[in-house]
N, C-alpha and C. Protein backbone atom coordinates (compact mmCIF):
# COMPACT_ATOMS: atom_id res chain seq x y z
N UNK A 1 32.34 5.20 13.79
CA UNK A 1 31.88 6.40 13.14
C UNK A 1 30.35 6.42 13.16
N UNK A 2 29.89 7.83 13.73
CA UNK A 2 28.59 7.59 13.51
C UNK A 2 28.20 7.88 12.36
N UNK A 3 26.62 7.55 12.39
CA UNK A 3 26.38 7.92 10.46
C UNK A 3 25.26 8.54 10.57
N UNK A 4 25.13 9.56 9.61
CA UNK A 4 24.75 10.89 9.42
C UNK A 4 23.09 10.52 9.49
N UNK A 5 22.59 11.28 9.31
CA UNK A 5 20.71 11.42 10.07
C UNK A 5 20.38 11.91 8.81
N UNK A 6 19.86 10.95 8.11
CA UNK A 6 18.94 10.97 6.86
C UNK A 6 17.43 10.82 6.68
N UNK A 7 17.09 10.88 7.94
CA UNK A 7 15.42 10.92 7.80
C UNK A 7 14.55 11.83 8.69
N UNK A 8 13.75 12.82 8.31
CA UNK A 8 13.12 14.19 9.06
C UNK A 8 11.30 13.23 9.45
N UNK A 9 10.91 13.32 10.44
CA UNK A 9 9.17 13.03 10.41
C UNK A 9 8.75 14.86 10.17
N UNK A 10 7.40 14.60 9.45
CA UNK A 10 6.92 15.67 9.29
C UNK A 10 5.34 15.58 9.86
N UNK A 11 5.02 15.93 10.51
CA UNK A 11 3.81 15.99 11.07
C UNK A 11 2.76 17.65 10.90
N UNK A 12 1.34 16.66 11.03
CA UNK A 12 0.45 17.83 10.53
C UNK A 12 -1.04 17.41 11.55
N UNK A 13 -1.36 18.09 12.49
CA UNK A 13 -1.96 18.20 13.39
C UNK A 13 -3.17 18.82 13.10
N UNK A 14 -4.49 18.18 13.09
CA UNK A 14 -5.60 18.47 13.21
C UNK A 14 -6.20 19.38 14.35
N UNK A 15 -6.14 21.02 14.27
CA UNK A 15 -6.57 21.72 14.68
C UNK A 15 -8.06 22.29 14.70
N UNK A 16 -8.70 22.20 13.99
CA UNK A 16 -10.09 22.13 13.93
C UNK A 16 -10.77 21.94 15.30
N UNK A 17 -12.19 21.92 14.83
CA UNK A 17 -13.16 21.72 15.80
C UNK A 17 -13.65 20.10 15.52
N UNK A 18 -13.66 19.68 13.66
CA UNK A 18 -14.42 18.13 13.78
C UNK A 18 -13.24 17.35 12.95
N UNK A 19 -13.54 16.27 12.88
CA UNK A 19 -12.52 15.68 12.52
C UNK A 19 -12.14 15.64 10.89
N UNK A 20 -10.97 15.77 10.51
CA UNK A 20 -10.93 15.69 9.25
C UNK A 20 -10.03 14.33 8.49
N UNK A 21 -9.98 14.49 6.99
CA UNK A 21 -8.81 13.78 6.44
C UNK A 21 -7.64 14.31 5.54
N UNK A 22 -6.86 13.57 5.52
CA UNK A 22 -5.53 13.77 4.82
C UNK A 22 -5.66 13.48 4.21
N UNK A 23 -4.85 13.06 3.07
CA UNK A 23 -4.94 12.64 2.09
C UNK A 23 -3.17 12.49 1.17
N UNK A 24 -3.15 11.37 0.63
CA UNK A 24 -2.30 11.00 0.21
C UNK A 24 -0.74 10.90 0.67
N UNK A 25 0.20 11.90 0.47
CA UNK A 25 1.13 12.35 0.82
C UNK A 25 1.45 14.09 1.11
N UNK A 26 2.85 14.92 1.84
CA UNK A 26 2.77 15.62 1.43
C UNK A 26 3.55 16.16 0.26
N UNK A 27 3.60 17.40 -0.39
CA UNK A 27 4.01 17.72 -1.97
C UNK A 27 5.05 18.33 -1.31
N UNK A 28 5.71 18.05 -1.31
CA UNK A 28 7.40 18.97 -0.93
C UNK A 28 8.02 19.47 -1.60
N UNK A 29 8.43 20.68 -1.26
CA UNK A 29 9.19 21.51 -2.08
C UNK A 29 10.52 22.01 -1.11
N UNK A 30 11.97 21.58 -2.08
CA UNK A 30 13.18 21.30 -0.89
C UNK A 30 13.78 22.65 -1.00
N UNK A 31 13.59 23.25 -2.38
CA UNK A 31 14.41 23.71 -2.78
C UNK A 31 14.04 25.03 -3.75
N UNK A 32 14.37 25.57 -3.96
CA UNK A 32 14.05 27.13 -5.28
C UNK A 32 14.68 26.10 -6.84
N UNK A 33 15.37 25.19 -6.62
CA UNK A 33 16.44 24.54 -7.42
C UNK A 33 15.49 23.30 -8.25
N UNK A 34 14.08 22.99 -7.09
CA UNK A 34 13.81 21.44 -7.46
C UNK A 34 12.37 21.93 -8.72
N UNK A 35 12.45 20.69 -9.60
CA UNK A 35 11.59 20.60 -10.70
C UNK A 35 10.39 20.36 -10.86
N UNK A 36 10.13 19.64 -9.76
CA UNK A 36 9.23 18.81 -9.15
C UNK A 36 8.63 18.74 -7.91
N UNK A 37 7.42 18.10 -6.90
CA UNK A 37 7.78 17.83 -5.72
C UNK A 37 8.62 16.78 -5.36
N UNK A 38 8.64 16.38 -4.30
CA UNK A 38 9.64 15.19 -3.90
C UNK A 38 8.89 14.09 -4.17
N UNK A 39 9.38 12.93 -4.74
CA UNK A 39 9.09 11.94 -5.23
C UNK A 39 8.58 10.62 -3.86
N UNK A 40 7.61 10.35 -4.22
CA UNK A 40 7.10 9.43 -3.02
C UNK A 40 7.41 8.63 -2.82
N UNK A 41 7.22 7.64 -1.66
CA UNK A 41 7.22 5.66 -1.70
C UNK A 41 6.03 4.86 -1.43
N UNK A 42 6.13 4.69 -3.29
CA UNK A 42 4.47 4.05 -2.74
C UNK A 42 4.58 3.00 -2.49
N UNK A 43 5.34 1.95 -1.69
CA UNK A 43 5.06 0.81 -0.98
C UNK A 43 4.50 1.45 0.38
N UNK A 44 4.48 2.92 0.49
CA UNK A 44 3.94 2.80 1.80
C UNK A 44 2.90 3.51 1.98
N UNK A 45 2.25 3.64 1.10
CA UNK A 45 0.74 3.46 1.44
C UNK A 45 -0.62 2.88 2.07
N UNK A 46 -0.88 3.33 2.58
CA UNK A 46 -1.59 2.95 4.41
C UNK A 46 -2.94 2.43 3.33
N UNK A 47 -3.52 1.18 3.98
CA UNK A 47 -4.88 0.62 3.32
C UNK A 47 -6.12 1.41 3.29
N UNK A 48 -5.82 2.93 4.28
CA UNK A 48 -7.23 3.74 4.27
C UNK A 48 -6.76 5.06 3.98
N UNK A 49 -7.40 6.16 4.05
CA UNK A 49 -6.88 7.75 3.90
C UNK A 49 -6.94 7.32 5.60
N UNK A 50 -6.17 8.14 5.83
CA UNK A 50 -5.80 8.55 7.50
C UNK A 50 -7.24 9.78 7.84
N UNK A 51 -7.69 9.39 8.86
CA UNK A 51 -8.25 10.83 9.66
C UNK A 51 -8.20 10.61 10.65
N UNK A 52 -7.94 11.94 10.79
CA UNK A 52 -7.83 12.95 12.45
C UNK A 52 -8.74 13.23 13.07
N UNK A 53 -8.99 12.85 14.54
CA UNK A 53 -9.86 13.00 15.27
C UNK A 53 -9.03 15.05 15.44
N UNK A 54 -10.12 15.63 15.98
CA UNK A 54 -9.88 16.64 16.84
C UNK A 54 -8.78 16.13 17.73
N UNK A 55 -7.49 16.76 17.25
CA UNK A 55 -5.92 17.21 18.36
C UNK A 55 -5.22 15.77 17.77
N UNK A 56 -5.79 15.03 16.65
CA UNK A 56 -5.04 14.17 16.74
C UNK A 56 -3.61 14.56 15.43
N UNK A 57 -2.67 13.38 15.33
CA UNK A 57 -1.27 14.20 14.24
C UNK A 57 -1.54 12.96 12.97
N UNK A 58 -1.29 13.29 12.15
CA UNK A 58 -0.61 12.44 10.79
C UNK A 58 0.45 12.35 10.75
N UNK A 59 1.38 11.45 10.04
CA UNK A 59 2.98 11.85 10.11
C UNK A 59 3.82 11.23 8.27
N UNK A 60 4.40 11.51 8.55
CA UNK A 60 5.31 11.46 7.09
C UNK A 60 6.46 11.42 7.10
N UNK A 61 7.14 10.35 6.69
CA UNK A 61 9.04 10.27 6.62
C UNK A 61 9.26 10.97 5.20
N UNK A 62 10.23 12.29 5.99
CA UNK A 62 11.12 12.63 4.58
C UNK A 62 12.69 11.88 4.44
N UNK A 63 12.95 11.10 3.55
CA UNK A 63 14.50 10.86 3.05
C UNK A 63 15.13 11.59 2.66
N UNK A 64 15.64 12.42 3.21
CA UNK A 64 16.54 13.41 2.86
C UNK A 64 17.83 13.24 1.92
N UNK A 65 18.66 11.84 2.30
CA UNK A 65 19.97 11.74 1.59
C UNK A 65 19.94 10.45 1.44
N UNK A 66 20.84 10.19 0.71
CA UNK A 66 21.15 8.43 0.60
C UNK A 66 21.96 8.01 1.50
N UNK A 67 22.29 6.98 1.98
CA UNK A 67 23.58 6.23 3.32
C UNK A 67 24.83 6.87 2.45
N UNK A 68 25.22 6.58 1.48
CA UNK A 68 26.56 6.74 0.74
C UNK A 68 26.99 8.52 0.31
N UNK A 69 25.60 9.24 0.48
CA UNK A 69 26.02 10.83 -0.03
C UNK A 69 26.16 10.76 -1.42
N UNK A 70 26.21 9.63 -2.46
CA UNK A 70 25.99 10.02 -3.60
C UNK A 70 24.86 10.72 -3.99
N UNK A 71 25.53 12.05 -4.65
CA UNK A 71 24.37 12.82 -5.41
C UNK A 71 24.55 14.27 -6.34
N UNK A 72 24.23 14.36 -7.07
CA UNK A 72 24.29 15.63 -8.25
C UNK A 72 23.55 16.55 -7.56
N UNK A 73 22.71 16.29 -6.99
CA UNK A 73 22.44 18.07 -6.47
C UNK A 73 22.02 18.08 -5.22
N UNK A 74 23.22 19.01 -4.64
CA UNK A 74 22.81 18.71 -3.36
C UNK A 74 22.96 20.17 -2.28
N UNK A 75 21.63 19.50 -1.28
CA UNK A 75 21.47 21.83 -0.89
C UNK A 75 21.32 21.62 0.67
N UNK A 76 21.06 23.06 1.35
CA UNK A 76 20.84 22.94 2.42
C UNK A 76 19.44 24.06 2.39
N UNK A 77 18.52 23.66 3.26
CA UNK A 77 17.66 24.50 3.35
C UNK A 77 17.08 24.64 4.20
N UNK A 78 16.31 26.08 4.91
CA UNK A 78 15.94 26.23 6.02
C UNK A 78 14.28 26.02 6.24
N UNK A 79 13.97 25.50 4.74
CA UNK A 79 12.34 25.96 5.23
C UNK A 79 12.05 25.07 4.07
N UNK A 80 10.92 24.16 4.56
CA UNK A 80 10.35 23.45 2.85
C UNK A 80 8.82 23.90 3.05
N UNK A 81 8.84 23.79 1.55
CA UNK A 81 7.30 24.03 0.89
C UNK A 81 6.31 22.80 1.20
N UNK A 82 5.01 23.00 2.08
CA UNK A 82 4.84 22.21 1.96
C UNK A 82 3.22 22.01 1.34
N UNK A 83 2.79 21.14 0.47
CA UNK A 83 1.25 21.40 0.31
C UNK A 83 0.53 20.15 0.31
N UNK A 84 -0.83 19.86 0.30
CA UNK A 84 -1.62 18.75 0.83
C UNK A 84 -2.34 18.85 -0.49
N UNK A 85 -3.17 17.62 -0.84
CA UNK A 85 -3.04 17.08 -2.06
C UNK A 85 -5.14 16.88 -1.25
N UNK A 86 -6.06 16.98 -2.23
CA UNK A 86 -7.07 16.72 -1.89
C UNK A 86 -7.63 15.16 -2.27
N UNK A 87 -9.21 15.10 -2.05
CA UNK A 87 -9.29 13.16 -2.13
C UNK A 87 -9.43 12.52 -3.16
N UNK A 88 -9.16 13.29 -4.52
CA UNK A 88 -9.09 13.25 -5.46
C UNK A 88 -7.56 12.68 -6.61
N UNK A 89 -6.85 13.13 -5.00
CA UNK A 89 -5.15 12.82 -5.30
C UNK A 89 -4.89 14.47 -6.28
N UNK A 90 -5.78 15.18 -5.79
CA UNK A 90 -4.56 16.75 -7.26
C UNK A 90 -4.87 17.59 -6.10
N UNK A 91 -3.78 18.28 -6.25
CA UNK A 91 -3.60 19.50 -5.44
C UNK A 91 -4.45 19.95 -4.95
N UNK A 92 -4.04 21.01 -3.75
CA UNK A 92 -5.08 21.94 -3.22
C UNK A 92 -4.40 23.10 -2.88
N UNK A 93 -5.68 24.20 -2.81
CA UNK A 93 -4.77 25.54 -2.68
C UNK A 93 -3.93 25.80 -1.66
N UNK A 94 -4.28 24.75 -0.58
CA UNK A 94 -3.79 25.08 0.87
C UNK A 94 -2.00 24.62 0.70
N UNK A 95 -1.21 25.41 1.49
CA UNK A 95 -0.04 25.35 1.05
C UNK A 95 1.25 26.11 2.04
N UNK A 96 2.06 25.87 2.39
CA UNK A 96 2.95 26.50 3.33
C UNK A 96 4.41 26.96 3.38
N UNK A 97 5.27 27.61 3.59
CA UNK A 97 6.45 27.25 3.76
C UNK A 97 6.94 27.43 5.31
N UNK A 98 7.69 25.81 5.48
CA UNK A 98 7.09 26.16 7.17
C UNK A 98 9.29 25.87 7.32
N UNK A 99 9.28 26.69 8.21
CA UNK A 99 10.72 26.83 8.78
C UNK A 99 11.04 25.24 9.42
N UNK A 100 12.81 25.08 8.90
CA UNK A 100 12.83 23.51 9.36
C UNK A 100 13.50 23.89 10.70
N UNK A 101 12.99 23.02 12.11
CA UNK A 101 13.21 23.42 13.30
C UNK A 101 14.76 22.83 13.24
N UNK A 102 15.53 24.06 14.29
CA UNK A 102 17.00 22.98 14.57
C UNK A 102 17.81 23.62 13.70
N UNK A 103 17.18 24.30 12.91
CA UNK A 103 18.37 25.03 11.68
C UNK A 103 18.57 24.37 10.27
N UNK A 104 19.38 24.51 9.07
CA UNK A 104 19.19 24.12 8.06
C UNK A 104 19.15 22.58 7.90
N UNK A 105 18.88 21.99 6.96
CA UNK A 105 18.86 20.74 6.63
C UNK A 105 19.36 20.59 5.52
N UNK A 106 20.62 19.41 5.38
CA UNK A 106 21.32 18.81 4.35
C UNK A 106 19.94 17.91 3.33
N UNK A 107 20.21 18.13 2.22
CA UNK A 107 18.88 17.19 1.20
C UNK A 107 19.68 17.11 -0.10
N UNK A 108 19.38 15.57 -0.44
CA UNK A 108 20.06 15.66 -1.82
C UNK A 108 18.62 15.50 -2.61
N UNK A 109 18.08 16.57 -3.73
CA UNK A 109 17.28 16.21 -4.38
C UNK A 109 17.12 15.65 -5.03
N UNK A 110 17.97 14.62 -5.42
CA UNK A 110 17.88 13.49 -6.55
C UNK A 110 17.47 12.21 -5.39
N UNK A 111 17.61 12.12 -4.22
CA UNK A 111 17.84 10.92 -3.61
C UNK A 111 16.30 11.25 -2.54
N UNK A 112 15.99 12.54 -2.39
CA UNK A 112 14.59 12.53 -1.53
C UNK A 112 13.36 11.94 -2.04
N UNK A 113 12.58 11.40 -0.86
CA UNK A 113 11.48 10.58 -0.87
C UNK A 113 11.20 10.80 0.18
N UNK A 114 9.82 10.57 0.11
CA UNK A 114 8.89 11.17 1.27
C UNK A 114 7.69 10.05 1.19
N UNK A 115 7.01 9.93 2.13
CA UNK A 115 6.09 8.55 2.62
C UNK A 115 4.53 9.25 2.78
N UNK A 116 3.71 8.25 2.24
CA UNK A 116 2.30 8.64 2.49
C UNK A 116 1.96 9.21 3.95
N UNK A 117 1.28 9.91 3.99
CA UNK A 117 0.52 9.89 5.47
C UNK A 117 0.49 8.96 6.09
N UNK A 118 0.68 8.70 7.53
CA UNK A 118 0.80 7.58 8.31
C UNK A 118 -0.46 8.23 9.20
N UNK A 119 -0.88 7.08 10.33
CA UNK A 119 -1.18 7.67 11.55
C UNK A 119 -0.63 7.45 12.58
N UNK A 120 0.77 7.03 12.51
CA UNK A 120 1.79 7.11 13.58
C UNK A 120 2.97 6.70 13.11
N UNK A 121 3.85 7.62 14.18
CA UNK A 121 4.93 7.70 13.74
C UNK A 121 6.25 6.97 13.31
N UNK A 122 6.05 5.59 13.92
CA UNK A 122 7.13 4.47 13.78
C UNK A 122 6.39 3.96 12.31
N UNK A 123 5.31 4.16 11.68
CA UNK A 123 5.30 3.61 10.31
C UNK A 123 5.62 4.82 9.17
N UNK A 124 6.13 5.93 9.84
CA UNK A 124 6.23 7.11 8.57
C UNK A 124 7.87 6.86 8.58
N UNK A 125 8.44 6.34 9.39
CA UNK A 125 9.87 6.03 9.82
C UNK A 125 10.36 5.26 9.52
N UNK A 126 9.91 4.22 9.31
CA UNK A 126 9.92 2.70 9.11
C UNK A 126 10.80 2.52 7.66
N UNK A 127 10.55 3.54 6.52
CA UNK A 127 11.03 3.41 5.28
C UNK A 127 12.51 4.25 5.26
């Protein structure tokens, strides 16, 4: 039996002209349903803020579900909220709701977690 695909990378690409930074994690929003953003893992917090050269990506593991499917609330959704957090660690105005590619996505919101900014992708995965 195969077993179900519980982890999305989310990437955010430095378009600009100079280089910038990220910062922290991103603030996810799964759901019209959720209370909160999605709750982080801070064992995986990278020893520096990440920056982006010009064209370069950041990346981020979302946990979507648990291995077992235990969960009290649980949705499908086509599009998450997403917003970037300034170097201060509190919000910023900048903010999105960006369509999830591939069609809806299964998420249990009690069981999602999402990973600091990486600067590549086998360590936003890794958790």
């Amino acid at each position: 039996m195969k077993s179900p695909i519980n982890h999305v990378l989310i990437t955010a690409t430095n378009t600009g002209s100079k280089a910038c930074s990220i910062y922290s994690y991103p603030a996810l929003r799964l759901s019209d349903v959720q209370q909160s953003v999605t709750a982080r893992i801070g064992q995986s917090k990278p020893q520096a803020v990440v920056t982006l050269d010009r064209g370069a990506t950041a990346y981020a593991g979302l946990i979507t579900a648990s291995v077992d499917r235990n969960s009290q609330i649980k949705v499908t959704t086509s599009s998450i909220g997403l917003s970037l957090f300034g170097p201060d660690e509190g919000p910023t105005e900048s903010g999105a709701d960006l369509p999830v590619p591939g069609g809806p996505l299964y998420v249990e919101l009690d069981n999602a977690l999402v990973t600091y900014w990486q600067d590549n992708a086998n360590d936003a995965l890794a958790w």
